[in-house]
Each structure stands twice: as structure tokens, then as C-alpha cells.
PDB file of N, CA and C in Angstrom:
ATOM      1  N   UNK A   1      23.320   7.548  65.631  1.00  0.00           N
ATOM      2  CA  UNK A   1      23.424   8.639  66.564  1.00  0.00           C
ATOM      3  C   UNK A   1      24.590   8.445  67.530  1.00  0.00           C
ATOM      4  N   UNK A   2      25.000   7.414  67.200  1.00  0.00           N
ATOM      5  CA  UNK A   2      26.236   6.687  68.245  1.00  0.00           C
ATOM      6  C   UNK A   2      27.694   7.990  68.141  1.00  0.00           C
ATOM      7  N   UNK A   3      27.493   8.629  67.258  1.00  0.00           N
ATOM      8  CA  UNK A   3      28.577   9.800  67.048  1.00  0.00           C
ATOM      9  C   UNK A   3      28.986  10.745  67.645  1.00  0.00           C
ATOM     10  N   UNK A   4      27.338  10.815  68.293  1.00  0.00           N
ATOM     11  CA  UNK A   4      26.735  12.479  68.630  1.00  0.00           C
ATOM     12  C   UNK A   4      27.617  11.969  70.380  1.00  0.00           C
ATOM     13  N   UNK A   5      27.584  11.037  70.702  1.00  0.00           N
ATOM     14  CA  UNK A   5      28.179  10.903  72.155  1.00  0.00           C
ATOM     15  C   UNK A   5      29.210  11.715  72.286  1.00  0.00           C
ATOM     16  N   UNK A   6      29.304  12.707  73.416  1.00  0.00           N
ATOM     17  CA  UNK A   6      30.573  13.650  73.459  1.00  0.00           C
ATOM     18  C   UNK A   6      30.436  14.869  73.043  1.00  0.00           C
ATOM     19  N   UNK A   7      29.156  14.928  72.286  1.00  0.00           N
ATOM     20  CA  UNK A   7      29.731  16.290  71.413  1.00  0.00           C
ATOM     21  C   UNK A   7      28.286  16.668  72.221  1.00  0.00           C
ATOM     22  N   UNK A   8      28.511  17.618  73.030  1.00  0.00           N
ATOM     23  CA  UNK A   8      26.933  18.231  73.797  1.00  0.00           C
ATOM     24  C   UNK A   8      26.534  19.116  72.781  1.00  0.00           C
ATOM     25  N   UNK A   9      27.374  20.543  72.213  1.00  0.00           N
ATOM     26  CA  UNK A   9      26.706  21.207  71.565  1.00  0.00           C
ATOM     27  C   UNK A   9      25.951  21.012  70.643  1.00  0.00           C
ATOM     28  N   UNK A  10      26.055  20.057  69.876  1.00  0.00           N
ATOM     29  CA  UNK A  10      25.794  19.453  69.144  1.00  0.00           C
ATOM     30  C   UNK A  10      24.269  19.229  69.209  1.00  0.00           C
ATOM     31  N   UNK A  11      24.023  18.124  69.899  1.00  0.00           N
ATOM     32  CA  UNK A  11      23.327  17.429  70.795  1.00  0.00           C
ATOM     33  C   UNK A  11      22.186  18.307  71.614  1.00  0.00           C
ATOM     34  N   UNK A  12      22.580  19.685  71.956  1.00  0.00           N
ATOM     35  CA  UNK A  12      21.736  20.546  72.542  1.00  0.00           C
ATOM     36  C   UNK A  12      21.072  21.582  71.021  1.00  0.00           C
ATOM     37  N   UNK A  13      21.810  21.637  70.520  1.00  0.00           N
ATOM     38  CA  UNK A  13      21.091  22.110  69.384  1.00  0.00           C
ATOM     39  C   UNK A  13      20.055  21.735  68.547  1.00  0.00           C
ATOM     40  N   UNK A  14      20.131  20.359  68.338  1.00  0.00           N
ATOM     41  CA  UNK A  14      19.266  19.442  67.847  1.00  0.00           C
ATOM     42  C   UNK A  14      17.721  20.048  68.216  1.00  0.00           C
ATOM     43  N   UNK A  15      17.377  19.920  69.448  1.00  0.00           N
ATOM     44  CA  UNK A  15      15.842  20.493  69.283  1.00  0.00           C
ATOM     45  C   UNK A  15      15.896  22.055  68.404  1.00  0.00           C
ATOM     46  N   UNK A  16      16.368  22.650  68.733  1.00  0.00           N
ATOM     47  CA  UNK A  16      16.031  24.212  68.395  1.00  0.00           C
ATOM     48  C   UNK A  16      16.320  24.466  67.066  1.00  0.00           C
ATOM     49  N   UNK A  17      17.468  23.287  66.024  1.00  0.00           N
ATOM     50  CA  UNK A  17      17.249  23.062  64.646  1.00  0.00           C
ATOM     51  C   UNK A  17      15.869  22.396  64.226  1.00  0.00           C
ATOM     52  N   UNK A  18      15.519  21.576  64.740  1.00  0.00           N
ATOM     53  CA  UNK A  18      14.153  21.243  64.571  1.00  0.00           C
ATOM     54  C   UNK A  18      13.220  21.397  64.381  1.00  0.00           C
ATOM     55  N   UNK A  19      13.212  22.828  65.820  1.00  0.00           N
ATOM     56  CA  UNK A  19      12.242  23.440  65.870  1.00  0.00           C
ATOM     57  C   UNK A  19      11.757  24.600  64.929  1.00  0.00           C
ATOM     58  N   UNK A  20      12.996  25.005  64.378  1.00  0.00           N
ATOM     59  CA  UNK A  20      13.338  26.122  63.522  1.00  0.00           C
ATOM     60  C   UNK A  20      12.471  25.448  62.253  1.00  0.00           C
ATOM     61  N   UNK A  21      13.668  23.935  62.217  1.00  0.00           N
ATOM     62  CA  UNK A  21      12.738  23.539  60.338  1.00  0.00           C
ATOM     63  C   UNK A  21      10.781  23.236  60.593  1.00  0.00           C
ATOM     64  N   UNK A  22      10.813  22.823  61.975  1.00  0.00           N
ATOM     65  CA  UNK A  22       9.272  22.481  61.868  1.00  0.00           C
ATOM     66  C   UNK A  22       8.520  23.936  61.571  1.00  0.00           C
ATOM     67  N   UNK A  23       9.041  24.862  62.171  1.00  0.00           N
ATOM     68  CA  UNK A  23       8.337  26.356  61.967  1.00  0.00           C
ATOM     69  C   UNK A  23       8.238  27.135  60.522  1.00  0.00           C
ATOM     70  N   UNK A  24       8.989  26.660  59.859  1.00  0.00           N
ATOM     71  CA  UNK A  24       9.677  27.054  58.426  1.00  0.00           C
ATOM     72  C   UNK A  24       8.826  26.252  58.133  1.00  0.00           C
ATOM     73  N   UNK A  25       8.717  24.974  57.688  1.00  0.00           N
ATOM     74  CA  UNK A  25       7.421  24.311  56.790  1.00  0.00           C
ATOM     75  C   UNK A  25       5.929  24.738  57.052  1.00  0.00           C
ATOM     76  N   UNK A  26       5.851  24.857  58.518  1.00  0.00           N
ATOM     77  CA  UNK A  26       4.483  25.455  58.712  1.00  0.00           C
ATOM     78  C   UNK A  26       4.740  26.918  57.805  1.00  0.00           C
ATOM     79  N   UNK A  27       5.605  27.272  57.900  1.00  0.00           N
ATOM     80  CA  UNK A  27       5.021  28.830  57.267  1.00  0.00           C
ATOM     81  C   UNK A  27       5.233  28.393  55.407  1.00  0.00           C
ATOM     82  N   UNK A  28       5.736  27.491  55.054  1.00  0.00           N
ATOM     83  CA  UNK A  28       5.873  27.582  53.673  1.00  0.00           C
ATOM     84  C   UNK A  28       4.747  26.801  53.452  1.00  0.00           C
ATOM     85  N   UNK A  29       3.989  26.093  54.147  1.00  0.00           N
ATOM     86  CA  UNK A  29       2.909  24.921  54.099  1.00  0.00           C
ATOM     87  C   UNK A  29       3.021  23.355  53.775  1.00  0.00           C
ATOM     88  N   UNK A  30       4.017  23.199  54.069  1.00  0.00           N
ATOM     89  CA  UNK A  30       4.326  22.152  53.551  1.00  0.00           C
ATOM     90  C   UNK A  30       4.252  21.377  55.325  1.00  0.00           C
ATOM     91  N   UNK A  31       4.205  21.772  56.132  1.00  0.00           N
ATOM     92  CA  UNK A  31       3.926  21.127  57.207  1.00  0.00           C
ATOM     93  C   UNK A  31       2.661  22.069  58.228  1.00  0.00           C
ATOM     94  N   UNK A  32       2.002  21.215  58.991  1.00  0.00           N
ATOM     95  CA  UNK A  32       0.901  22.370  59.509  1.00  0.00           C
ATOM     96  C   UNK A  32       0.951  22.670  61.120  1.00  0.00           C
ATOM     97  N   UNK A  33       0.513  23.894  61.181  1.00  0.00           N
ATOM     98  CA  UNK A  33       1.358  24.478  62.019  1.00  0.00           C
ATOM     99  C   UNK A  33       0.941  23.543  63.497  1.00  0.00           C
ATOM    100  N   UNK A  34       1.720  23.680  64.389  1.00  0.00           N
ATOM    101  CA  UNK A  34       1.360  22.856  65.525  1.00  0.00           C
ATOM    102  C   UNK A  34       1.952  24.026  66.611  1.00  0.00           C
ATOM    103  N   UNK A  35       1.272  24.194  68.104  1.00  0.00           N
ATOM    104  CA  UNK A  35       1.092  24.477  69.031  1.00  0.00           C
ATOM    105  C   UNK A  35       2.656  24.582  69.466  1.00  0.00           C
ATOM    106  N   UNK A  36       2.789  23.401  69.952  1.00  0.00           N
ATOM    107  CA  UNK A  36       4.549  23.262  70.697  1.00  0.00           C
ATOM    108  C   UNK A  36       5.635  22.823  69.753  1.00  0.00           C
ATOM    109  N   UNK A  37       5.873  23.732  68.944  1.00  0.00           N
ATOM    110  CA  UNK A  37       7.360  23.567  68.410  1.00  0.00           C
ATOM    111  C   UNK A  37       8.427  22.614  68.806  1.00  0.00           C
ATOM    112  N   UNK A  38       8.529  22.584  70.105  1.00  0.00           N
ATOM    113  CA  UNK A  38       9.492  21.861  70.795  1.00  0.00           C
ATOM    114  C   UNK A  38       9.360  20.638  71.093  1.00  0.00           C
ATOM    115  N   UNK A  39       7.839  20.411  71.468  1.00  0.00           N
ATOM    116  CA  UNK A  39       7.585  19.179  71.373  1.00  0.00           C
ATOM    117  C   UNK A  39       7.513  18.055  70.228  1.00  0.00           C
ATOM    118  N   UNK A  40       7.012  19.254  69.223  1.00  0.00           N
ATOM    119  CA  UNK A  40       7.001  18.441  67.624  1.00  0.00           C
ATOM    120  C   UNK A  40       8.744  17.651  67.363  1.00  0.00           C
ATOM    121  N   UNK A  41       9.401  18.680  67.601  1.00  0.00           N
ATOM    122  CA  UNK A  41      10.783  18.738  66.943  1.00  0.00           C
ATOM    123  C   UNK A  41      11.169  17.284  67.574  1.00  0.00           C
ATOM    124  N   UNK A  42      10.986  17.940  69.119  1.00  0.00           N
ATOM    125  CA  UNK A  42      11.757  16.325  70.117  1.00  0.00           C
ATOM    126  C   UNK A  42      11.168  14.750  69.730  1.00  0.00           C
ATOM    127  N   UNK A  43       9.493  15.074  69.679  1.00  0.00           N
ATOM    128  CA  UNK A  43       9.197  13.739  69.236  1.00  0.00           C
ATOM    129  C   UNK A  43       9.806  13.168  67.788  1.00  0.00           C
ATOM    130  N   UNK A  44      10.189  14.234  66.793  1.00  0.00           N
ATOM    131  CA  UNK A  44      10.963  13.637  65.891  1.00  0.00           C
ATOM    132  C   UNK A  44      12.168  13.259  66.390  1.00  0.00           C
ATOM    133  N   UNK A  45      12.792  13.668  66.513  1.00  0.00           N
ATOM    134  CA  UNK A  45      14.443  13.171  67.094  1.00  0.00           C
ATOM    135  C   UNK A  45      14.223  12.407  67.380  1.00  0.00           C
ATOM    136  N   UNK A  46      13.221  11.914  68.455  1.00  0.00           N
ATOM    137  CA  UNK A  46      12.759  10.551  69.017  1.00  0.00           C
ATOM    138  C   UNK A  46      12.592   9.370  68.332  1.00  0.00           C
ATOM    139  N   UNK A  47      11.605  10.130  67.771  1.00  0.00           N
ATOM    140  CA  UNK A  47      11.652   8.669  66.619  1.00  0.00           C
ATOM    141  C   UNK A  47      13.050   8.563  65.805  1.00  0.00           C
ATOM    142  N   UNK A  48      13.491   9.568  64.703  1.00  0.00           N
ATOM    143  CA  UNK A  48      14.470   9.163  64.023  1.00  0.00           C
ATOM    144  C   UNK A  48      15.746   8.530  64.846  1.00  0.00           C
ATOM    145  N   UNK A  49      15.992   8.876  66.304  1.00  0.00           N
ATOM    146  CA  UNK A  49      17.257   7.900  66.876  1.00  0.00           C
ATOM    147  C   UNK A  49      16.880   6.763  66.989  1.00  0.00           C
ATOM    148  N   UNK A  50      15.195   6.668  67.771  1.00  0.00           N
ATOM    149  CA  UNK A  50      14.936   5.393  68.332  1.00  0.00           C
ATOM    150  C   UNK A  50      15.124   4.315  66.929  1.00  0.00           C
ATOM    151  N   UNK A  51      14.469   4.724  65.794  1.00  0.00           N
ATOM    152  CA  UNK A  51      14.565   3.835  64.405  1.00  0.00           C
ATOM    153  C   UNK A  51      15.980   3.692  64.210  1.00  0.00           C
ATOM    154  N   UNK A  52      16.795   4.684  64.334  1.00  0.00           N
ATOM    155  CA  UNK A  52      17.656   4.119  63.709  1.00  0.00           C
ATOM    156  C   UNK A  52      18.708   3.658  64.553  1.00  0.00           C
ATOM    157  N   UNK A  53      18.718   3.363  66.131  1.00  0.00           N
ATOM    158  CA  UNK A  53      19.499   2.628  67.304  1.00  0.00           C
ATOM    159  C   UNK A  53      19.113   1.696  66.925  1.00  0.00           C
ATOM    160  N   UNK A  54      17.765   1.415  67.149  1.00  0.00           N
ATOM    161  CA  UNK A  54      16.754  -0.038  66.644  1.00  0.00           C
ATOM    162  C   UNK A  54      17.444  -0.440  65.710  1.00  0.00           C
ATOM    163  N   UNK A  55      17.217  -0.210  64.141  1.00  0.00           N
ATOM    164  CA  UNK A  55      17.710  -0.717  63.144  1.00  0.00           C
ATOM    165  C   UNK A  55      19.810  -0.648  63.234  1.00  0.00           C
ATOM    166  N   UNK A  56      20.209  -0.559  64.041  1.00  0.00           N
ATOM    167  CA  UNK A  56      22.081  -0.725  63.778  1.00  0.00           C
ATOM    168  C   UNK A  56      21.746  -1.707  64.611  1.00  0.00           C
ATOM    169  N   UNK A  57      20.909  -2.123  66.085  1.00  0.00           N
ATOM    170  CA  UNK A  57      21.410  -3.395  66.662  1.00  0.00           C
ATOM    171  C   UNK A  57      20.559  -4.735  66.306  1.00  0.00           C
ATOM    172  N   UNK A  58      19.537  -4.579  65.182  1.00  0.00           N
ATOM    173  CA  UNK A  58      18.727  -5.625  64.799  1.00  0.00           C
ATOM    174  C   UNK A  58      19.589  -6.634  63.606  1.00  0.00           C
ATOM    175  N   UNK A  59      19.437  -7.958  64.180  1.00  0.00           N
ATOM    176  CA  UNK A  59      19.937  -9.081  63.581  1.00  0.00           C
ATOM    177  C   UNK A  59      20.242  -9.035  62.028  1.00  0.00           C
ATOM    178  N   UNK A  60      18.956  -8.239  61.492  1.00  0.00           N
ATOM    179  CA  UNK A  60      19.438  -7.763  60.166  1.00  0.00           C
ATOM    180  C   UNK A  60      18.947  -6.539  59.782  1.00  0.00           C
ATOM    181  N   UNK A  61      19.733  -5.840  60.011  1.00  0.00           N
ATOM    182  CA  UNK A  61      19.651  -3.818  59.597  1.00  0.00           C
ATOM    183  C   UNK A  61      19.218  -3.953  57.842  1.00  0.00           C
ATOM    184  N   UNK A  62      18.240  -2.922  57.731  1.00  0.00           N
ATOM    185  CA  UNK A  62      17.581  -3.060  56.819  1.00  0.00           C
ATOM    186  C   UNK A  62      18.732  -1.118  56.547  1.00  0.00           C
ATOM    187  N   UNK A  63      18.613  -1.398  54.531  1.00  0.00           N
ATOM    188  CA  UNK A  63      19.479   0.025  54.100  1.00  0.00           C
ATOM    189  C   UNK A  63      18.970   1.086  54.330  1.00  0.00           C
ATOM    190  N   UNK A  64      19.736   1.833  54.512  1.00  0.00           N
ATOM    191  CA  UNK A  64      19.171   3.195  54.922  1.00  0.00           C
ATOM    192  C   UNK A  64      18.142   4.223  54.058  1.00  0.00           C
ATOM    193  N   UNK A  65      17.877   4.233  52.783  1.00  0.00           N
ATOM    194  CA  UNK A  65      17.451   4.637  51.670  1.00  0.00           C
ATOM    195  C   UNK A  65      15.839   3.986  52.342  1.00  0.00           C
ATOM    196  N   UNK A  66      15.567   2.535  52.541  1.00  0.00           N
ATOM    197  CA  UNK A  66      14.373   1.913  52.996  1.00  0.00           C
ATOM    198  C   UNK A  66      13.994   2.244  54.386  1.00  0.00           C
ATOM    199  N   UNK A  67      14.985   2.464  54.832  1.00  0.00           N
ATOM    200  CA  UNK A  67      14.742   2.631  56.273  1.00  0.00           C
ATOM    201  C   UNK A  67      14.109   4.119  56.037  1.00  0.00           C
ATOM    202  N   UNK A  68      14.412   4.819  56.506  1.00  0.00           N
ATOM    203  CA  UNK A  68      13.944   6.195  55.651  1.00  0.00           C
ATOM    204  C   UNK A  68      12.893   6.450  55.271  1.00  0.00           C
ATOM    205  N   UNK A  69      12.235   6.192  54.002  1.00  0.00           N
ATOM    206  CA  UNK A  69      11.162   5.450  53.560  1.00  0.00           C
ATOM    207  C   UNK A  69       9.878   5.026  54.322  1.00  0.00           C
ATOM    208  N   UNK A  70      10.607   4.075  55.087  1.00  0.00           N
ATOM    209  CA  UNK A  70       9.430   3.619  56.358  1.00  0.00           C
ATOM    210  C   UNK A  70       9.141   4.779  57.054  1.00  0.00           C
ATOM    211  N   UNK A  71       9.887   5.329  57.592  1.00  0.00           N
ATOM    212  CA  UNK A  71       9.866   6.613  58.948  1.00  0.00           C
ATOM    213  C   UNK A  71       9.285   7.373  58.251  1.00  0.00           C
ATOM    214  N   UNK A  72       9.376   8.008  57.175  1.00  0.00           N
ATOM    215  CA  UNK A  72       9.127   9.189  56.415  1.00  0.00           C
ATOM    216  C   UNK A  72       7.585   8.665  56.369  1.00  0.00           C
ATOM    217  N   UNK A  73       7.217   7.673  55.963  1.00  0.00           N
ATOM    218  CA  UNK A  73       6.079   6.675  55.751  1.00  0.00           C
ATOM    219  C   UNK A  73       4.950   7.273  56.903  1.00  0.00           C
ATOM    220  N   UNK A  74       5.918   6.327  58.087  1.00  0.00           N
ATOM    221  CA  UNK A  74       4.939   6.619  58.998  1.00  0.00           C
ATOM    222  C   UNK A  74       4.992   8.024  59.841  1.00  0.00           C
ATOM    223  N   UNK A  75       5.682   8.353  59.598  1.00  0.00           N
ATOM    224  CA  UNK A  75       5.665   9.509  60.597  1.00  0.00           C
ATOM    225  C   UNK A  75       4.913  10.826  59.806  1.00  0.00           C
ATOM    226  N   UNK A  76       4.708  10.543  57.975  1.00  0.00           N
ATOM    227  CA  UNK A  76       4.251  11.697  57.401  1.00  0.00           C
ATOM    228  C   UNK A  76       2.692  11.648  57.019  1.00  0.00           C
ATOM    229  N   UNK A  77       2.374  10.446  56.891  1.00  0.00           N
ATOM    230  CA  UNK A  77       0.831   9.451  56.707  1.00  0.00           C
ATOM    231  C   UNK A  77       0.446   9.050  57.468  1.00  0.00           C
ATOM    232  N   UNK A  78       1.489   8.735  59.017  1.00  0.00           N
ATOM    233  CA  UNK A  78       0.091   8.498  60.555  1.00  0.00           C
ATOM    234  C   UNK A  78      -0.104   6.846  59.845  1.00  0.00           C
ATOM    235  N   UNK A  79      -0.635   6.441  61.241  1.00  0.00           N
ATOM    236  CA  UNK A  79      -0.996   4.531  61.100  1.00  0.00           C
ATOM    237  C   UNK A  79      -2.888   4.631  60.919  1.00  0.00           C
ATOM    238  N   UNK A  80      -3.503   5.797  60.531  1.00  0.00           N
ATOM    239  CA  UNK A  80      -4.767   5.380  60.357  1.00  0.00           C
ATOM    240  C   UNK A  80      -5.278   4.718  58.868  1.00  0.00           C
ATOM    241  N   UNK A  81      -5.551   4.091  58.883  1.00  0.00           N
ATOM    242  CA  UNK A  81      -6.625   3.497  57.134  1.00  0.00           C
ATOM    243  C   UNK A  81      -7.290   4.243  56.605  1.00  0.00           C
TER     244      UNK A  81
END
């Protein structure tokens, strides 16, 4: 995300693309619908920068294909058993 520095429009758009794709899966069903759009969207961004700031300054950055993988993992299956 180290890119996005500088570029605001950019950067301000990000939620409201988000929010757009989170609204679009709820209506195709492939995601279910949730209350705050905006909030859904941001907590993703959240996670996907925080993972992947995390993973560029960790001792050993794991590939992006796995990295991915994990997030998609947890963020689409939840940490319950």
C-alpha cells in the first residue's frame, strides 16, 4: 500500500469501491447482505493493508499467492471451529 502515499484520490475512493463490490455480491449472493456498507468495505481495507504492511516488514515475507490465501482464509471462514 506503500504506493497509494500521495495519491489522495485514489485513496478516498477506496471505501466507496468497496462498498460498491460488497453491495454487488450481496445482490448476486455470493456475499450476504450486511447493514453498513461502509463499515464492511473499511474493515476490509483494514485488514488487507494491515496484512500486507505486516507481511513487507516481517523478517521473512511470506509470497503473495499464500499470503492471500490466508486472508481470503480468514476473513471468508471467520476463526470459529
Amino acid at each position: 500500500m506503500f504506493w497509494l502515499v500521495g495519491r489522495r484520490s485514489i485513496v478516498k475512493r477506496l471505501p466507496d469501491t468497496m462498498r460498491e463490490k460488497v453491495l454487488a455480491g450481496a445482490k448476486a449472493g455470493s456475499l450476504r447482505p450486511v447493514t453498513h456498507r461502509r463499515t464492511a468495505a473499511t474493515a476490509i481495507l483494514g485488514a488487507v493493508s494491515t496484512v500486507g504492511v505486516n507481511n513487507l516488514t516481517a523478517g521473512r515475507p511470506r509470497l503473495g499467492d499464500r499470503l492471500v490465501e490466508d486472508l481470503v482464509d480468514v476473513s471468508m471462514g471467520g476463526l470459529e471451529s
